[in-house]
N, C-alpha and C. Protein backbone atom coordinates (compact mmCIF):
# COMPACT_ATOMS: atom_id res chain seq x y z
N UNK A 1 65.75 -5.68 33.54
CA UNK A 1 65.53 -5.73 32.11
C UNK A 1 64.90 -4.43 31.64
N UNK A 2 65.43 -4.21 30.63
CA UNK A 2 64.88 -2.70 30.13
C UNK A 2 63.84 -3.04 28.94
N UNK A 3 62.29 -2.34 29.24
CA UNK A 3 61.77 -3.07 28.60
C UNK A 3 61.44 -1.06 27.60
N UNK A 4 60.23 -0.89 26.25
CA UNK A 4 60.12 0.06 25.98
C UNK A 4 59.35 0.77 26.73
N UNK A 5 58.43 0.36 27.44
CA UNK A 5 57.97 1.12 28.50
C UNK A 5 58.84 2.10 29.48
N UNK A 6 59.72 0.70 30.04
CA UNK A 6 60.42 1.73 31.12
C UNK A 6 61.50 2.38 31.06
N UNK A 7 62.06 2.16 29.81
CA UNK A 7 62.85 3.54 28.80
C UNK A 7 62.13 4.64 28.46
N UNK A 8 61.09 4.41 28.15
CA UNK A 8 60.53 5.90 27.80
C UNK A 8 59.91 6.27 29.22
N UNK A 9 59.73 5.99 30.08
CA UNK A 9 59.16 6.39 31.29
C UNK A 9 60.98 7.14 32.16
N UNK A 10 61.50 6.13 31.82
CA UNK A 10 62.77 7.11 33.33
C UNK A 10 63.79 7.39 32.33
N UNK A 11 63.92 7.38 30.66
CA UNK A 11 65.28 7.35 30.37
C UNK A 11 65.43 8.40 28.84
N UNK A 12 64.18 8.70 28.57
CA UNK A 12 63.77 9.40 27.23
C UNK A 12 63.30 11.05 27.93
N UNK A 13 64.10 12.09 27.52
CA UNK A 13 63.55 13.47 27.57
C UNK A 13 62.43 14.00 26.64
N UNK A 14 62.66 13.17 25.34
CA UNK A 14 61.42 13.32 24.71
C UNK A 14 60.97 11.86 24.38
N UNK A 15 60.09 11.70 25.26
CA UNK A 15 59.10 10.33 25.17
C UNK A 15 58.27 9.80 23.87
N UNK A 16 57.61 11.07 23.17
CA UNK A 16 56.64 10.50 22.54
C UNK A 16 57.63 10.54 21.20
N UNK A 17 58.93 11.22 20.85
CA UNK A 17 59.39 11.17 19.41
C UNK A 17 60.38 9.81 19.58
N UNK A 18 61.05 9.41 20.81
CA UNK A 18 61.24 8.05 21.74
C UNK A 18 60.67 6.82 20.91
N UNK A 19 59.29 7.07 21.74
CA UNK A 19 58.03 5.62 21.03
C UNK A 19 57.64 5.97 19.75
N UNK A 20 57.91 6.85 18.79
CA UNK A 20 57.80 7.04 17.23
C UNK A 20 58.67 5.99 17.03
N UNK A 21 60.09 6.51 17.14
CA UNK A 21 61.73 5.83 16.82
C UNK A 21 61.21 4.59 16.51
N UNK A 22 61.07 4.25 17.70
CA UNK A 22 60.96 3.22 18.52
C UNK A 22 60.38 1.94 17.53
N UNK A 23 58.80 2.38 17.78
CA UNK A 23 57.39 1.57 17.01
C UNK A 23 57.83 1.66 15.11
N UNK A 24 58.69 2.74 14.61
CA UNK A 24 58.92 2.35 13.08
C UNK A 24 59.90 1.44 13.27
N UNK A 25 60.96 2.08 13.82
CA UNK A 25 62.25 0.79 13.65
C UNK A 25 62.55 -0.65 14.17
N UNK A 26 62.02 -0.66 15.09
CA UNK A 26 62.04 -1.73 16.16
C UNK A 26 63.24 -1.32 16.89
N UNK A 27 63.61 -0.55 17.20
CA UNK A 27 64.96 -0.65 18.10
C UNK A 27 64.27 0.16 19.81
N UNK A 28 64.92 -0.60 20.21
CA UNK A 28 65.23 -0.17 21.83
C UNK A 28 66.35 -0.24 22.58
N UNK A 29 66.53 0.37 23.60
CA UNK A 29 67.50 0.17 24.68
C UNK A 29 68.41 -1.10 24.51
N UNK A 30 67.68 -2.20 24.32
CA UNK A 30 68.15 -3.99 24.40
C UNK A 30 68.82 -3.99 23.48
N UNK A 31 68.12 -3.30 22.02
CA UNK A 31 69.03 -3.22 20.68
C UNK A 31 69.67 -2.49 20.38
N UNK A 32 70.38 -1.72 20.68
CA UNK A 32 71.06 -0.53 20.61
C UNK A 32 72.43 -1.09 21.63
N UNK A 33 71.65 -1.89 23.09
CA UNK A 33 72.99 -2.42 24.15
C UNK A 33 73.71 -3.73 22.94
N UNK A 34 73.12 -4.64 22.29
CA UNK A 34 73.14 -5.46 21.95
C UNK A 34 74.63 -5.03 20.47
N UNK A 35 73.63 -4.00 19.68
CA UNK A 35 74.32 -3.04 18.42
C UNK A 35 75.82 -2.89 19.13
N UNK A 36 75.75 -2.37 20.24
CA UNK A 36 76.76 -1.38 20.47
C UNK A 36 78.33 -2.54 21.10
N UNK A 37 77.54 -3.81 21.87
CA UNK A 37 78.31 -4.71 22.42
C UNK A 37 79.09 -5.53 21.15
N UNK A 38 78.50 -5.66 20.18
CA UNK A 38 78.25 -6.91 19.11
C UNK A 38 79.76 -5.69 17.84
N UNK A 39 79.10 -4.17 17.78
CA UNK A 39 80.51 -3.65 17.24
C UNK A 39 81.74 -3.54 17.93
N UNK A 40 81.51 -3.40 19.07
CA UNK A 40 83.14 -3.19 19.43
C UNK A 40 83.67 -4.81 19.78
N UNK A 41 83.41 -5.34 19.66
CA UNK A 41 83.67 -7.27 19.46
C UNK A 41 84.48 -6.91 18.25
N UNK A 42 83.90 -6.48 16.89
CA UNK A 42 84.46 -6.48 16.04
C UNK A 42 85.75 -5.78 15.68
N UNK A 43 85.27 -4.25 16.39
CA UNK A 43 86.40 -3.21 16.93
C UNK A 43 88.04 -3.60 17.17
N UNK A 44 87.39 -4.36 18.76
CA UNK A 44 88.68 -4.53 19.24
C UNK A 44 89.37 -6.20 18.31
N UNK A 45 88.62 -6.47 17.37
CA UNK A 45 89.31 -7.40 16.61
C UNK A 45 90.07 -7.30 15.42
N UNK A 46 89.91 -5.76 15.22
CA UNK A 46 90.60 -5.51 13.64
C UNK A 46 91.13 -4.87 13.69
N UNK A 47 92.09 -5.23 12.58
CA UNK A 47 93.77 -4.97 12.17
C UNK A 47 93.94 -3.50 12.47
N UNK A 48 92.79 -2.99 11.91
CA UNK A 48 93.75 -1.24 11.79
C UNK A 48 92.65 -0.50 12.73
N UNK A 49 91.53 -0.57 13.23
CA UNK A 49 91.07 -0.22 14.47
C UNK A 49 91.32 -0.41 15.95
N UNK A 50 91.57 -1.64 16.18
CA UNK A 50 91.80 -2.21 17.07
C UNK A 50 93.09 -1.66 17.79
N UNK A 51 94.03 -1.13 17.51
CA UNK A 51 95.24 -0.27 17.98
C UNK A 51 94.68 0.93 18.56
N UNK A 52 94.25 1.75 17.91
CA UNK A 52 93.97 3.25 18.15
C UNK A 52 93.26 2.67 19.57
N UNK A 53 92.08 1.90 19.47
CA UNK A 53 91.40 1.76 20.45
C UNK A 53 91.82 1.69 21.82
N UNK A 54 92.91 0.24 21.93
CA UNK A 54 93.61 0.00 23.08
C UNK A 54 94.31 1.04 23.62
N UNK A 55 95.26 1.23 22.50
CA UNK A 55 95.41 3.45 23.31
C UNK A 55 94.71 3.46 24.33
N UNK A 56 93.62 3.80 24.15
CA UNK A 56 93.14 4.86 25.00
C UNK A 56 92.08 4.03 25.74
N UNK A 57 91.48 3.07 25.57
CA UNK A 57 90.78 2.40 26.43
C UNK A 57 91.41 0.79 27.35
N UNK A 58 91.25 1.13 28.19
CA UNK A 58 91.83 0.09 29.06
C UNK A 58 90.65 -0.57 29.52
N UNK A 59 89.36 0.25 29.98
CA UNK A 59 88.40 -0.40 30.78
C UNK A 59 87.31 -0.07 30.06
N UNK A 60 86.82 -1.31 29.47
CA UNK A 60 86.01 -1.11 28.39
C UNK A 60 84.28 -0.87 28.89
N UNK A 61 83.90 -1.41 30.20
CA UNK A 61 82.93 -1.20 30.51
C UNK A 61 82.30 0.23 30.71
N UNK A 62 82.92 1.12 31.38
CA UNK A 62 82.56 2.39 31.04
C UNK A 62 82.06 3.18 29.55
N UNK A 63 83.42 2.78 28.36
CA UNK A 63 83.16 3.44 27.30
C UNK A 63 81.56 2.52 26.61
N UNK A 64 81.68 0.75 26.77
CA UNK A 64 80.68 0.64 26.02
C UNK A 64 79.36 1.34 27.03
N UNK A 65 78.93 1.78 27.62
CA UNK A 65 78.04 2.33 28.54
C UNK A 65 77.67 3.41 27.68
N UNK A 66 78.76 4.41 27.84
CA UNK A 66 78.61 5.72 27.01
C UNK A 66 78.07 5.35 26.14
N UNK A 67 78.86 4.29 25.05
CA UNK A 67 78.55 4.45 23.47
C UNK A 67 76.62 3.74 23.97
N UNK A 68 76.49 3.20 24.13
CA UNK A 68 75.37 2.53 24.16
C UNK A 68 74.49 4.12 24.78
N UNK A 69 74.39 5.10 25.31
CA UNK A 69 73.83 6.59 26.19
C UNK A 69 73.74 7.20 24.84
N UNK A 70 74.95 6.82 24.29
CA UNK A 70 75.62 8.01 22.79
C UNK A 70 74.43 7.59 21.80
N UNK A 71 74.64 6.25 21.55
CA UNK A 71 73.43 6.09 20.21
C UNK A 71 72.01 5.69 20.81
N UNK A 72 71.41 5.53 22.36
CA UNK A 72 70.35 6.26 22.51
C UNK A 72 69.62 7.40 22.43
N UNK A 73 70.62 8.48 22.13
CA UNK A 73 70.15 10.05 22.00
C UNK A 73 70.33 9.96 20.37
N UNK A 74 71.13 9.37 19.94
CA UNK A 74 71.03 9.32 18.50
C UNK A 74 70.15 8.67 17.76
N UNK A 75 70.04 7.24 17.94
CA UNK A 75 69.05 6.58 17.69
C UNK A 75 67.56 6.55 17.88
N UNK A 76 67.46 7.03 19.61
CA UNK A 76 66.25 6.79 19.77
C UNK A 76 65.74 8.06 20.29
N UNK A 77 66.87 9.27 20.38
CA UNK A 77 66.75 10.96 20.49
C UNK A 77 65.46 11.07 22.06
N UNK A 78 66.40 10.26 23.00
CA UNK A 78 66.20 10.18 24.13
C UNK A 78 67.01 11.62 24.92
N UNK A 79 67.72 11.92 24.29
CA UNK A 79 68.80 13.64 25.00
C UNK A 79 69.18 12.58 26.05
N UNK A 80 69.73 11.21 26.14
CA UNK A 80 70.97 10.79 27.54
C UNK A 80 72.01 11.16 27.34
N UNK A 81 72.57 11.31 26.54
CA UNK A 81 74.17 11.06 25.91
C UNK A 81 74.51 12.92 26.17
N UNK A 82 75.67 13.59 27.04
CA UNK A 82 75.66 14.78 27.39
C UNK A 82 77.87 15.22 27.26
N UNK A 83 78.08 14.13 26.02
CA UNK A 83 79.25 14.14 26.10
C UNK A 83 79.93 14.77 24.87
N UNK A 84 80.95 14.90 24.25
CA UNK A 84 81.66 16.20 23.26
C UNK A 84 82.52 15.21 22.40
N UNK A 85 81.76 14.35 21.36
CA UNK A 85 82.59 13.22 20.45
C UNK A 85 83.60 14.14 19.72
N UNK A 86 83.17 15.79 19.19
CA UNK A 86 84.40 16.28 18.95
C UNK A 86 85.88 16.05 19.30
N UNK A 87 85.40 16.70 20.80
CA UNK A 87 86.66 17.04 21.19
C UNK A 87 87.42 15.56 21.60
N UNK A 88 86.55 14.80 21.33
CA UNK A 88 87.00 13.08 21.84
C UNK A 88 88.00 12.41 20.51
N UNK A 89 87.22 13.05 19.02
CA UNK A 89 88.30 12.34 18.31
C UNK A 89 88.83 13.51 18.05
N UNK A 90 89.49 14.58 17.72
CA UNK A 90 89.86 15.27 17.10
C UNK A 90 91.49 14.83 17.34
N UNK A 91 92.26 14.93 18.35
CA UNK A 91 93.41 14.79 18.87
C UNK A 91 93.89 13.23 17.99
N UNK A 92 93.24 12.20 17.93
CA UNK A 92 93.29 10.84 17.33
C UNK A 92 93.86 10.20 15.81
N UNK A 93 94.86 10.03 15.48
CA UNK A 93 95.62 9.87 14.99
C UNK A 93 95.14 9.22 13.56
N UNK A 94 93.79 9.71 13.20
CA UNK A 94 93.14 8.91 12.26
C UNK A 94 92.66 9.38 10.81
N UNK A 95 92.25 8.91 9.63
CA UNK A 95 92.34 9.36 8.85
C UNK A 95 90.75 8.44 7.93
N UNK A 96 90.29 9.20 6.90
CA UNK A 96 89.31 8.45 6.29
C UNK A 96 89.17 7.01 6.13
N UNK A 97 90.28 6.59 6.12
CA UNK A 97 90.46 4.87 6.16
C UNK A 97 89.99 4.30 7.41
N UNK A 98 90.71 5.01 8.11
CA UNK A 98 89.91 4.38 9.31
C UNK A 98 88.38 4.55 9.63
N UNK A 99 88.01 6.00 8.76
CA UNK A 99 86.03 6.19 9.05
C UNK A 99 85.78 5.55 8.10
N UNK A 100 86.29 4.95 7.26
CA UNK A 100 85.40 3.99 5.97
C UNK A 100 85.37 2.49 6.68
N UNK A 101 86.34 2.25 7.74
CA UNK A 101 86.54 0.71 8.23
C UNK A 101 85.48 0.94 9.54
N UNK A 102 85.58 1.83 10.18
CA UNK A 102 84.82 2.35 11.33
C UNK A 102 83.43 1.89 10.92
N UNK A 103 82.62 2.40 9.52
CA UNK A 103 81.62 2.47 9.08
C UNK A 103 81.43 1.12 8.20
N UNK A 104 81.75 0.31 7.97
CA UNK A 104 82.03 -1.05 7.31
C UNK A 104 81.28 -1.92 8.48
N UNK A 105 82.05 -1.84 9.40
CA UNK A 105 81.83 -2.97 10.76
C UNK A 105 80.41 -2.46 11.14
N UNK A 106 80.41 -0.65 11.35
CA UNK A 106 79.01 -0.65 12.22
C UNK A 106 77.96 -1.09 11.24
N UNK A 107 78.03 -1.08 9.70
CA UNK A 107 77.06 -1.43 8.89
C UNK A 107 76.73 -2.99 8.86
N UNK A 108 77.94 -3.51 8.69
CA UNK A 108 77.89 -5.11 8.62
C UNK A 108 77.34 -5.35 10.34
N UNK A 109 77.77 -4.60 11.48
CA UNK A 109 76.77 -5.01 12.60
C UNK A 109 75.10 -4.46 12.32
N UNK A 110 75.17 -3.66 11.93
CA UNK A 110 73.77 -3.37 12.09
C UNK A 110 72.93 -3.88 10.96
N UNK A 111 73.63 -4.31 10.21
CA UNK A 111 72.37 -5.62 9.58
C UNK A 111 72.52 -6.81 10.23
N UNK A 112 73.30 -7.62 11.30
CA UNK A 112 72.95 -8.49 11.76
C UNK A 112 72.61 -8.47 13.08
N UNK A 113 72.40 -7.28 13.66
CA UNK A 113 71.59 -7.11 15.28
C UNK A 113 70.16 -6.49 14.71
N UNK A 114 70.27 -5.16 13.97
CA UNK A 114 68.73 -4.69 13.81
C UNK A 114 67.80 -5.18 13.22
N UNK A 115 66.83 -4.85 12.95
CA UNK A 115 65.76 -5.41 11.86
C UNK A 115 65.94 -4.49 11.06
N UNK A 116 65.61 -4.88 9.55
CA UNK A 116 65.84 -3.74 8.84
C UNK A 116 65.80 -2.61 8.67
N UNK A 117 64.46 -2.06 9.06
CA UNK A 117 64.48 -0.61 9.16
C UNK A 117 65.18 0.05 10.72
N UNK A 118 65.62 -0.72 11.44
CA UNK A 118 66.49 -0.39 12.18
C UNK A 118 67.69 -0.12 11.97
N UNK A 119 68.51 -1.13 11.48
CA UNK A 119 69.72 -0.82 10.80
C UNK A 119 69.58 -0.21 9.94
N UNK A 120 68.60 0.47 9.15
CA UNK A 120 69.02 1.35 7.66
C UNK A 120 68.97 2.99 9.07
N UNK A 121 68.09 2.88 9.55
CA UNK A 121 67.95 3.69 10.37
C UNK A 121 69.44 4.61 11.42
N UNK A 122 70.07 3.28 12.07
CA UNK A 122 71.24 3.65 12.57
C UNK A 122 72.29 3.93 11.61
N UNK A 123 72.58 3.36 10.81
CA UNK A 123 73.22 3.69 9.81
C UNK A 123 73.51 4.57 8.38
N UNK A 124 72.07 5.32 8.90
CA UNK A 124 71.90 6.69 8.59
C UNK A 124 72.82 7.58 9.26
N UNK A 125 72.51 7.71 10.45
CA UNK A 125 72.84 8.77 11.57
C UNK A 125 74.27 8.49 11.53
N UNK A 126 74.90 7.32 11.41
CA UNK A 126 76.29 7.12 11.75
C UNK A 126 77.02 7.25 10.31
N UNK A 127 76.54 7.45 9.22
CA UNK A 127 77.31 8.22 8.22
C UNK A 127 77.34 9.79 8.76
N UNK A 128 76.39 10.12 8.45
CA UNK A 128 75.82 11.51 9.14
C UNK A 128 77.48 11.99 10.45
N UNK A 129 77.24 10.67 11.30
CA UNK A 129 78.27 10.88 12.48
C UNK A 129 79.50 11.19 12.18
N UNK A 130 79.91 10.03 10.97
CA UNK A 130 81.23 9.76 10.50
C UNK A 130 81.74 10.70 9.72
N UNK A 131 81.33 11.66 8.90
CA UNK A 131 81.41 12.84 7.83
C UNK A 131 81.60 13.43 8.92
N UNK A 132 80.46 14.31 9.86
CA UNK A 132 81.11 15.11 11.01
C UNK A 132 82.56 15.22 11.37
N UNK A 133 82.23 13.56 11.87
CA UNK A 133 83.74 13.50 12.66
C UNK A 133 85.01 13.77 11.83
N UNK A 134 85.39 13.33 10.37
CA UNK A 134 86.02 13.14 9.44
C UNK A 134 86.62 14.35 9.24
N UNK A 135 85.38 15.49 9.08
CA UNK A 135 85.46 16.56 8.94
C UNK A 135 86.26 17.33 10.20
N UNK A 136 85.92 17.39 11.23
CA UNK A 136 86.72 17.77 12.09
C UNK A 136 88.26 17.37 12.61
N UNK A 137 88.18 16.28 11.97
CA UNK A 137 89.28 15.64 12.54
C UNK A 137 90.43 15.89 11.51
N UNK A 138 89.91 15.76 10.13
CA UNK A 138 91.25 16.44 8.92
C UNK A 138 91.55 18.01 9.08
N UNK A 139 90.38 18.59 9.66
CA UNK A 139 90.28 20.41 9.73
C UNK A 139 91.73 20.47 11.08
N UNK A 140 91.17 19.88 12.02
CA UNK A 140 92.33 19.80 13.40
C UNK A 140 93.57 19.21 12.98
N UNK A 141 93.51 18.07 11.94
CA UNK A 141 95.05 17.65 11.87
C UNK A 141 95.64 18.86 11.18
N UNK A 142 95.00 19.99 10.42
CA UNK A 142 95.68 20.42 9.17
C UNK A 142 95.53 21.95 10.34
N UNK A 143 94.99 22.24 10.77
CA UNK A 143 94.88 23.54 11.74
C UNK A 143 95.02 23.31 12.92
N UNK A 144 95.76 22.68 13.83
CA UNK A 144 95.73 22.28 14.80
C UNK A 144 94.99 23.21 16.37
N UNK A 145 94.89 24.13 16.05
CA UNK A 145 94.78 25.45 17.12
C UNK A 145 93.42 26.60 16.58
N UNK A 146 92.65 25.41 15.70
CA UNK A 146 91.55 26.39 15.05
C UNK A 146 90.17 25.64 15.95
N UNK A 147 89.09 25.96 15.78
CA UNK A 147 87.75 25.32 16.02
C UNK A 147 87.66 24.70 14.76
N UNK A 148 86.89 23.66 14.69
CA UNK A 148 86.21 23.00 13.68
C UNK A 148 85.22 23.53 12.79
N UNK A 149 85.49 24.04 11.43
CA UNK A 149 84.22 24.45 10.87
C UNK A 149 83.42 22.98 9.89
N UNK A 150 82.07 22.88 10.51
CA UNK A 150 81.55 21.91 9.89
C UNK A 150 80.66 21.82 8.92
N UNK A 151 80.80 22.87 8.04
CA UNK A 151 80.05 23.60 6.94
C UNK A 151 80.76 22.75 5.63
């Protein structure tokens, strides 16, 4: 069981901005595994997400792992997560509709896993995420052979 102690002891590079996160929002490790299990339920259940997904994931235990590493460094800015979401969606066949449905589900999950200032919290960062990504991903469909400018 992962409790906040022994996340910030073996799993946080920065510990004490970790137990800040942490002690305003209420989120931990448990809620964030919980966040991350509870959206892609929804994920792999809908109409116009749920395709792209199966694509490319067959074995779901690995990716929810990541995503759950991914929004510990995001959420709780632990530095676990050491992976390139760029270069992960850019190639992906997707378009604002899909980051407005993307961002629908994680919102409607994260008011019913977090406590409030948790979910206003994650769902900060994951607009924040989703504009990024959005951004890179219309720049690559329309330039295919450029870098991403995210200005």
């Amino acid at each position: 069981m992962v409790t906040p102690e022994t996340t910030l002891q073996t799993a946080s590079a920065r510990p004490d901005m970790t137990a800040s996160v942490m002690s305003k929002t209420g989120l931990d490790e448990h809620a964030l595994h919980d966040l991350v299990h509870a959206f892609y339920v929804k994920i792999r259940n809908d109409p116009m997400l749920s395709p792209i997904f199966a694509e490319r994931i067959t074995d779901w235990g690995p990716h929810l792992d990541r995503m759950v590493t991914f929004w510990s460094s995001v959420a709780l800015m632990t530095g676990r997560y050491h992976g390139r979401p760029v270069r992960a969606h850019t190639p992906l066949p997707i378009s604002a509709a899909h980051f407005d449905r993307w961002l629908a589900l994680f919102r409607e999950t994260a008011h019913e896993v977090c406590t409030p200032s948790g979910a206003a919290h994650v769902i900060k960062r994951a607009e924040r995420i989703a504009r990024s990504l959005h951004m890179a991903v219309a720049q690559a469909q329309a330039a295919p052979n450029t870098v991403p400018n995210l200005r």
